[in-house]
C-alpha atoms as a PDB file:
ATOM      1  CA  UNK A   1     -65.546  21.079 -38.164  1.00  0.00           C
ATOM      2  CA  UNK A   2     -64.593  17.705 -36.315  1.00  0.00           C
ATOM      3  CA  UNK A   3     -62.629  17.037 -39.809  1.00  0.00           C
ATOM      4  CA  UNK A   4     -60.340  20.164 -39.407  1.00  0.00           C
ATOM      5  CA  UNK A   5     -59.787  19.678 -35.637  1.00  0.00           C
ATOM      6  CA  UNK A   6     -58.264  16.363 -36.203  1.00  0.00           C
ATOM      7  CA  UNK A   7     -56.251  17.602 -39.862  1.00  0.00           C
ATOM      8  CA  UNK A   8     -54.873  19.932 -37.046  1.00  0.00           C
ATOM      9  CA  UNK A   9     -54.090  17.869 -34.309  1.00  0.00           C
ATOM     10  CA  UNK A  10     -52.585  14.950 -36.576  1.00  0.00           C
ATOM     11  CA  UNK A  11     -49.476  16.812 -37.634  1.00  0.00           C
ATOM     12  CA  UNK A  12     -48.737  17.109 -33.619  1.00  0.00           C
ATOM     13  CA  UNK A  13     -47.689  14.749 -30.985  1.00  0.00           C
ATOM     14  CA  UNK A  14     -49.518  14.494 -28.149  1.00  0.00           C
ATOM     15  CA  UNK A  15     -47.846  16.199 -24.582  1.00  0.00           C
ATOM     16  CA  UNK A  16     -47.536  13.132 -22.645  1.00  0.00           C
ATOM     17  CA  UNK A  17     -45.948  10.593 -24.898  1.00  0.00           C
ATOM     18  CA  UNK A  18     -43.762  13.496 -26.019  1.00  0.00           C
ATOM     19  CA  UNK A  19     -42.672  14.341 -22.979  1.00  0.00           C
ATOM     20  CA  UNK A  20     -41.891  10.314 -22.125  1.00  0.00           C
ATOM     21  CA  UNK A  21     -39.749   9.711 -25.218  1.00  0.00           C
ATOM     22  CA  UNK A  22     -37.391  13.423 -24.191  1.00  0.00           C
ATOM     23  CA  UNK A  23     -36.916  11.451 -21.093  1.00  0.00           C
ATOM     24  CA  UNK A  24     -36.430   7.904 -22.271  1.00  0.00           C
ATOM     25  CA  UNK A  25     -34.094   9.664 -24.874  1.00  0.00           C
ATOM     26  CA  UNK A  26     -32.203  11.880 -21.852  1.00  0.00           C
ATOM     27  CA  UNK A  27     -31.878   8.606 -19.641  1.00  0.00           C
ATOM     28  CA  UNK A  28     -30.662   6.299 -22.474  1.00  0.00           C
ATOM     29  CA  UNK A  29     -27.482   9.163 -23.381  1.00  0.00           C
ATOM     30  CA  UNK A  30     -26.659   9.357 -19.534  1.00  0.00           C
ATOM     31  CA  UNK A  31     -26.527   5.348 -19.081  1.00  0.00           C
ATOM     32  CA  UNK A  32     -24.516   5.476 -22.142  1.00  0.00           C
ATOM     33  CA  UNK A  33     -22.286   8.353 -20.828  1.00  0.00           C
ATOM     34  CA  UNK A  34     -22.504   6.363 -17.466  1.00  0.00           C
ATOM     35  CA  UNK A  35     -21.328   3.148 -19.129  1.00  0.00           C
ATOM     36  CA  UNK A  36     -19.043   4.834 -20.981  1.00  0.00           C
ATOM     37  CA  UNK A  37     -17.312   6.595 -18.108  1.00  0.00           C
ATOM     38  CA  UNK A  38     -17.234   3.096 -15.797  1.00  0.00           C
ATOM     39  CA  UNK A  39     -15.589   1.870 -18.347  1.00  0.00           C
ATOM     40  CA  UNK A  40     -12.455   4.092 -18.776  1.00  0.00           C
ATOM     41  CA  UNK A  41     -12.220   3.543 -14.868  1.00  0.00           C
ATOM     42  CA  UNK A  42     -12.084  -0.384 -14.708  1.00  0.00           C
ATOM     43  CA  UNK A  43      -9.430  -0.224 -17.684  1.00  0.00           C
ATOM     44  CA  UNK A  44      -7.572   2.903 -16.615  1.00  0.00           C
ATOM     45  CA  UNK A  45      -3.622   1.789 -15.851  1.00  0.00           C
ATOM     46  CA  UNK A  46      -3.967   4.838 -12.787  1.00  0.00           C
ATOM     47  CA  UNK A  47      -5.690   2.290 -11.154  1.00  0.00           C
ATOM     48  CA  UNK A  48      -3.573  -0.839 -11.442  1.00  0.00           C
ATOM     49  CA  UNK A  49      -0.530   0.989 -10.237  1.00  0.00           C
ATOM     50  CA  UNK A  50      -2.887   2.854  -7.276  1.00  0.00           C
ATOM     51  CA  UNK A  51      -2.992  -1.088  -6.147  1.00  0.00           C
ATOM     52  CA  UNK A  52       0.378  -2.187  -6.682  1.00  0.00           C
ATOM     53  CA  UNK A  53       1.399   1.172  -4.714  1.00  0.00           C
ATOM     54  CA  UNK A  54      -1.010   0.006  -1.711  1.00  0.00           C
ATOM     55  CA  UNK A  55       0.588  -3.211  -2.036  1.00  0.00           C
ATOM     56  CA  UNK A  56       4.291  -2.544  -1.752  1.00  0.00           C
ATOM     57  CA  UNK A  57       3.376   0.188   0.914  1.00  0.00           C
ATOM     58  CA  UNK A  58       1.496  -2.807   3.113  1.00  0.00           C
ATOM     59  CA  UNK A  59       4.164  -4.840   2.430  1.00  0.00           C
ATOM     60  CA  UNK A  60       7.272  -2.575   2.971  1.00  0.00           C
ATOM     61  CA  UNK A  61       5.381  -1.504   6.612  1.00  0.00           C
ATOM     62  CA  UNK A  62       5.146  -5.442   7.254  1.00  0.00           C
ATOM     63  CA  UNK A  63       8.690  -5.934   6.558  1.00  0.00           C
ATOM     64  CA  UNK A  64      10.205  -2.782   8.636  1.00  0.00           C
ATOM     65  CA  UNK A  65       7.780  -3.766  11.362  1.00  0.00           C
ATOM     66  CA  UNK A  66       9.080  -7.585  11.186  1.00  0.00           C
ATOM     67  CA  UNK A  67      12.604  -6.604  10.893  1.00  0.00           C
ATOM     68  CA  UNK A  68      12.123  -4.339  14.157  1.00  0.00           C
ATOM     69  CA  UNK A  69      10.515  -7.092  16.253  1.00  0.00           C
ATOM     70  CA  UNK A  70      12.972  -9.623  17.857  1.00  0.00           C
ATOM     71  CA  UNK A  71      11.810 -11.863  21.428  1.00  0.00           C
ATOM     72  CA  UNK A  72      14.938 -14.260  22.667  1.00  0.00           C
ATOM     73  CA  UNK A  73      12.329 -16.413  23.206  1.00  0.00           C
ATOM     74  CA  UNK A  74      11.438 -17.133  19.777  1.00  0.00           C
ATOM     75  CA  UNK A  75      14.002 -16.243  17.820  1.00  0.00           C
ATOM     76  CA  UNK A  76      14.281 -19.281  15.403  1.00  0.00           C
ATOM     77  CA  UNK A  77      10.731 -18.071  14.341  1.00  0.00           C
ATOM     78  CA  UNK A  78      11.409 -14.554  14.571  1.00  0.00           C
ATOM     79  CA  UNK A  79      14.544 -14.845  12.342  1.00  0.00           C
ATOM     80  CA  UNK A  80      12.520 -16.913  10.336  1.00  0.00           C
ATOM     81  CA  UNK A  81      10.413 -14.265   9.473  1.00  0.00           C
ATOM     82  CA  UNK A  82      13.190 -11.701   9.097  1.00  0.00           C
ATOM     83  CA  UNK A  83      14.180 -13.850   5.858  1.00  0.00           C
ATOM     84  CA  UNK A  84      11.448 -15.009   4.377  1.00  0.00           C
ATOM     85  CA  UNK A  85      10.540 -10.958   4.793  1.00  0.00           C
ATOM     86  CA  UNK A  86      13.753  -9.952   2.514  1.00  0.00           C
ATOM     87  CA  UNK A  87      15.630 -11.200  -0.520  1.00  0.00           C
ATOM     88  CA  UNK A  88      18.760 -10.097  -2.547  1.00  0.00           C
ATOM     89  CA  UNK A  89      21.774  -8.585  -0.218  1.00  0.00           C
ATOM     90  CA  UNK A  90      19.700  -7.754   2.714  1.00  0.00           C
ATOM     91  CA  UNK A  91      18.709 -11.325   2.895  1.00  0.00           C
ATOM     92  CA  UNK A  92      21.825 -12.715   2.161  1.00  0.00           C
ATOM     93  CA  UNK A  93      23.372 -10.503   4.857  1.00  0.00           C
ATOM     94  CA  UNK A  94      21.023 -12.160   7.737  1.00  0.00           C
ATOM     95  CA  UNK A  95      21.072 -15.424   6.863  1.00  0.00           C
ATOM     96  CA  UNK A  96      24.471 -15.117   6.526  1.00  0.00           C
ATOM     97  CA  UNK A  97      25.108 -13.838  10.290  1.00  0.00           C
ATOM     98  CA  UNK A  98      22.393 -15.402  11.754  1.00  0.00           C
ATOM     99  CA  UNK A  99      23.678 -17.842  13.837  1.00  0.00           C
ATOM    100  CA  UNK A 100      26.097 -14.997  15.359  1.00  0.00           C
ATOM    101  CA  UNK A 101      23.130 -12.975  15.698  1.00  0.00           C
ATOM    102  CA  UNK A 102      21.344 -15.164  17.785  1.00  0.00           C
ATOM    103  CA  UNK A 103      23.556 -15.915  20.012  1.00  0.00           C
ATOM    104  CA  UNK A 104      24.017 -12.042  20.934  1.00  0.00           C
ATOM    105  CA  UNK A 105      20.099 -12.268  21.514  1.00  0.00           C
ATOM    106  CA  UNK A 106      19.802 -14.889  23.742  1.00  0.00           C
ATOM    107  CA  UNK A 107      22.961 -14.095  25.908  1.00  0.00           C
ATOM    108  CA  UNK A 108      21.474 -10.534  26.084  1.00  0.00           C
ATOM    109  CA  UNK A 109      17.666 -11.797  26.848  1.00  0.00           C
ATOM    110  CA  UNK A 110      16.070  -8.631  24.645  1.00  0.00           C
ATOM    111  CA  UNK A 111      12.211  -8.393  23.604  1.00  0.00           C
ATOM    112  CA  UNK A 112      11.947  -5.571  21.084  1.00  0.00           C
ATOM    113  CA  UNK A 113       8.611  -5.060  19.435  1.00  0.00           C
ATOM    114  CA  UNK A 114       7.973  -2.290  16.725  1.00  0.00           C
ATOM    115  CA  UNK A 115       4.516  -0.453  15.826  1.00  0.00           C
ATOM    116  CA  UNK A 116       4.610   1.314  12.673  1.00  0.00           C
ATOM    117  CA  UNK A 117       3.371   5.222  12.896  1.00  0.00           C
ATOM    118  CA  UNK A 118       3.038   5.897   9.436  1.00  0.00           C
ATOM    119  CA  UNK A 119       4.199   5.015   5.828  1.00  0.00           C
ATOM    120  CA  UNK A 120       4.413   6.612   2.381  1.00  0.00           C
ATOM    121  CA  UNK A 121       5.836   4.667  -0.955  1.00  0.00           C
ATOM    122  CA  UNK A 122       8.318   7.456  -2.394  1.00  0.00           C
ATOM    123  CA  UNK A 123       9.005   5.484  -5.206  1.00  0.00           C
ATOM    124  CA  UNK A 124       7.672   2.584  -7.199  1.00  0.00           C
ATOM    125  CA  UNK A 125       8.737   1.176 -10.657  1.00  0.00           C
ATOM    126  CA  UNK A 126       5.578  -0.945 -11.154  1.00  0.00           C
ATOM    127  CA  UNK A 127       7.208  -2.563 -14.555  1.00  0.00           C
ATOM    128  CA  UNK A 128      10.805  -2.932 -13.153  1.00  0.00           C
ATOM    129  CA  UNK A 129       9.480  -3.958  -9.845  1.00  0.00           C
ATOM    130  CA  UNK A 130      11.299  -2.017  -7.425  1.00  0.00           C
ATOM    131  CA  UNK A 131       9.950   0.377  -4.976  1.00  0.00           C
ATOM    132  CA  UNK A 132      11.127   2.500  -1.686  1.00  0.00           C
ATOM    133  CA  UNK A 133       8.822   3.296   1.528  1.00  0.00           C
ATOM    134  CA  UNK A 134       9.622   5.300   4.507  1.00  0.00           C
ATOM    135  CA  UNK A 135       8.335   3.817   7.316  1.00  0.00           C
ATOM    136  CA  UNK A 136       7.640   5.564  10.951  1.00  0.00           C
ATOM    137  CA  UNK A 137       7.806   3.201  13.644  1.00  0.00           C
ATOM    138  CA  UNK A 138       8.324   3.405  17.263  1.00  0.00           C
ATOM    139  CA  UNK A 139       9.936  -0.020  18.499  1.00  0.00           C
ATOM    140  CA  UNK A 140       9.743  -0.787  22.322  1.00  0.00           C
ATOM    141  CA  UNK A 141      12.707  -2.990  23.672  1.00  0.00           C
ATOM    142  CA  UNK A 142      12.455  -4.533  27.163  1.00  0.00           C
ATOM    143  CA  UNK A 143      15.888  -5.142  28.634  1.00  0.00           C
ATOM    144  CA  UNK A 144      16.562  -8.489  31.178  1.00  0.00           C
ATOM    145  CA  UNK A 145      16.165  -6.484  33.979  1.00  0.00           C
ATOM    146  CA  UNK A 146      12.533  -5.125  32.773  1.00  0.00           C
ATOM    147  CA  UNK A 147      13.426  -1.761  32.084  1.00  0.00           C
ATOM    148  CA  UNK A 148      11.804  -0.619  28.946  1.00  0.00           C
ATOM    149  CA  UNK A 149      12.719   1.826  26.470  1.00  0.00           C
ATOM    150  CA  UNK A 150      10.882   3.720  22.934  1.00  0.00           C
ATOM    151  CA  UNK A 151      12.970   4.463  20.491  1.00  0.00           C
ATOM    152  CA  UNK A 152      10.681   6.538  17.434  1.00  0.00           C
ATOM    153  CA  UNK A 153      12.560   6.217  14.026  1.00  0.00           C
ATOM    154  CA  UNK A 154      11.944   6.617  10.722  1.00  0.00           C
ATOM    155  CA  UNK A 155      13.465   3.799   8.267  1.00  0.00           C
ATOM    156  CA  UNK A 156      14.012   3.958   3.933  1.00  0.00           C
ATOM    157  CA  UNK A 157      13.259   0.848   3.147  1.00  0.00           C
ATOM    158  CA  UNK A 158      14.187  -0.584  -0.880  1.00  0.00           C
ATOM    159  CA  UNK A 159      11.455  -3.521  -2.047  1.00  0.00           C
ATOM    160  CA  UNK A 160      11.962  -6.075  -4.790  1.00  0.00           C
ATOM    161  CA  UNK A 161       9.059  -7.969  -6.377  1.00  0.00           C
ATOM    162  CA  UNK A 162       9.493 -11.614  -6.350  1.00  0.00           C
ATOM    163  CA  UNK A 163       7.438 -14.097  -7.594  1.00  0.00           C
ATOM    164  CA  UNK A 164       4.608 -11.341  -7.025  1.00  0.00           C
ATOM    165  CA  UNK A 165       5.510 -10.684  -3.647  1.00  0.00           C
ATOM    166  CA  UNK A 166       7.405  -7.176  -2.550  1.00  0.00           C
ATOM    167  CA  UNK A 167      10.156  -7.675  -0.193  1.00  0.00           C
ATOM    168  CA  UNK A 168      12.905  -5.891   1.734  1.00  0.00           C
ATOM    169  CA  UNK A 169      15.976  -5.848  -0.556  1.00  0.00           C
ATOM    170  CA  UNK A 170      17.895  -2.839   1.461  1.00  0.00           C
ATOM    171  CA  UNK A 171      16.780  -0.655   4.865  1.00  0.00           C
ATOM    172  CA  UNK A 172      18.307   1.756   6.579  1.00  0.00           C
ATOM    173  CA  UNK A 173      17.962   4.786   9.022  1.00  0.00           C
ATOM    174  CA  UNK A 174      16.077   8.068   7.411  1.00  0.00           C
ATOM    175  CA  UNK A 175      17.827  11.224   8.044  1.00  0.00           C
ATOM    176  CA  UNK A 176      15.772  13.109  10.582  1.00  0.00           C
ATOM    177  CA  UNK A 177      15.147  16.624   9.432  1.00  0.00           C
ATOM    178  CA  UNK A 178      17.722  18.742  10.368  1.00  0.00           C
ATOM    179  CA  UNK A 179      18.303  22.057  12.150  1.00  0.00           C
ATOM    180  CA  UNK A 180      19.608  25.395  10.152  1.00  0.00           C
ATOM    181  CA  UNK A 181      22.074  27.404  11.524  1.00  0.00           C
ATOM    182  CA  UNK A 182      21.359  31.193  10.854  1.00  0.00           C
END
């Protein structure tokens, strides 16, 4: 009798170690799947322009915000910054009137400071390296006399990558939304 009852129980696996490979064989194929998947993600192009997006959109805020900010007090450094935030016609258009420029600022003894709202990238050529933002910003200027104003606006700002840096290349006023007759 003990002879059949182990003929019988030979051909079958036991429960437990059964059970223990189904779930070392279920864990190993999701880890794989897992593995698989994280890897598709780290080498996925969606993600490398996602970043270079964020990064022109930082950058494009940084330079509307910079070339919305003047103090007569510091205006070497402040025009400083207006140029090394810009390149191409833009920049060759304020270093090229600069000098003009600041004298118009310091006779008229202005402090103008701008906060950015919001921002979106409406554009971006990731291989050509050109992009376009539109930036919200309120700017605050603070006349001789101490009278202060707000001014909201919206800017379209055109970026240029060079030497792995976006900057300003154009900027101008946004058309507000307007009102239909009818």
């Amino acid at each position: 009798m003990e002879r059949v009852a182990r003929r019988l129980t030979a051909g079958r696996l036991r429960p437990l170690p059964a059970l223990a490979l189904a779930l070392t064989l279920v864990a190993g194929g999701f880890a794989a799947w897992a593995g698989q998947d994280w890897y598709r993600a780290a080498h996925d192009g969606q993600a490398e322009y996602a970043a270079q997006r964020d990064a022109a959109l930082v950058a494009g805020e940084q330079a509307v915000q910079n070339l919305n900010t003047l103090d007569h007090r510091d205006l070497k450094q402040d025009l400083d910054l207006w140029e090394s935030s810009t390149t191409g016609d833009l920049h060759e258009q304020l270093s090229s009137g600069r000098t003009e420029f600041a004298e118009q600022v310091k006779e008229a003894k202005t402090v103008s400071t701008a906060r950015v709202l919001s921002g979106a990238v409406t554009e971006l050529d990731d291989r050509a390296g050109r992009a376009r933002v539109l930036v919200a910003l309120r700017v605050t200027v603070k006349a001789a006399d101490g009278a202060t104003s707000d001014k909201d606006s919206r800017m379209l700002g055109e970026l240029t990558r060079t030497d792995g840096r976006w900057k300003l290349s154009a900027l101008g006023q946004a058309p507000v939304g307007g009102t239909s007759d009818g």
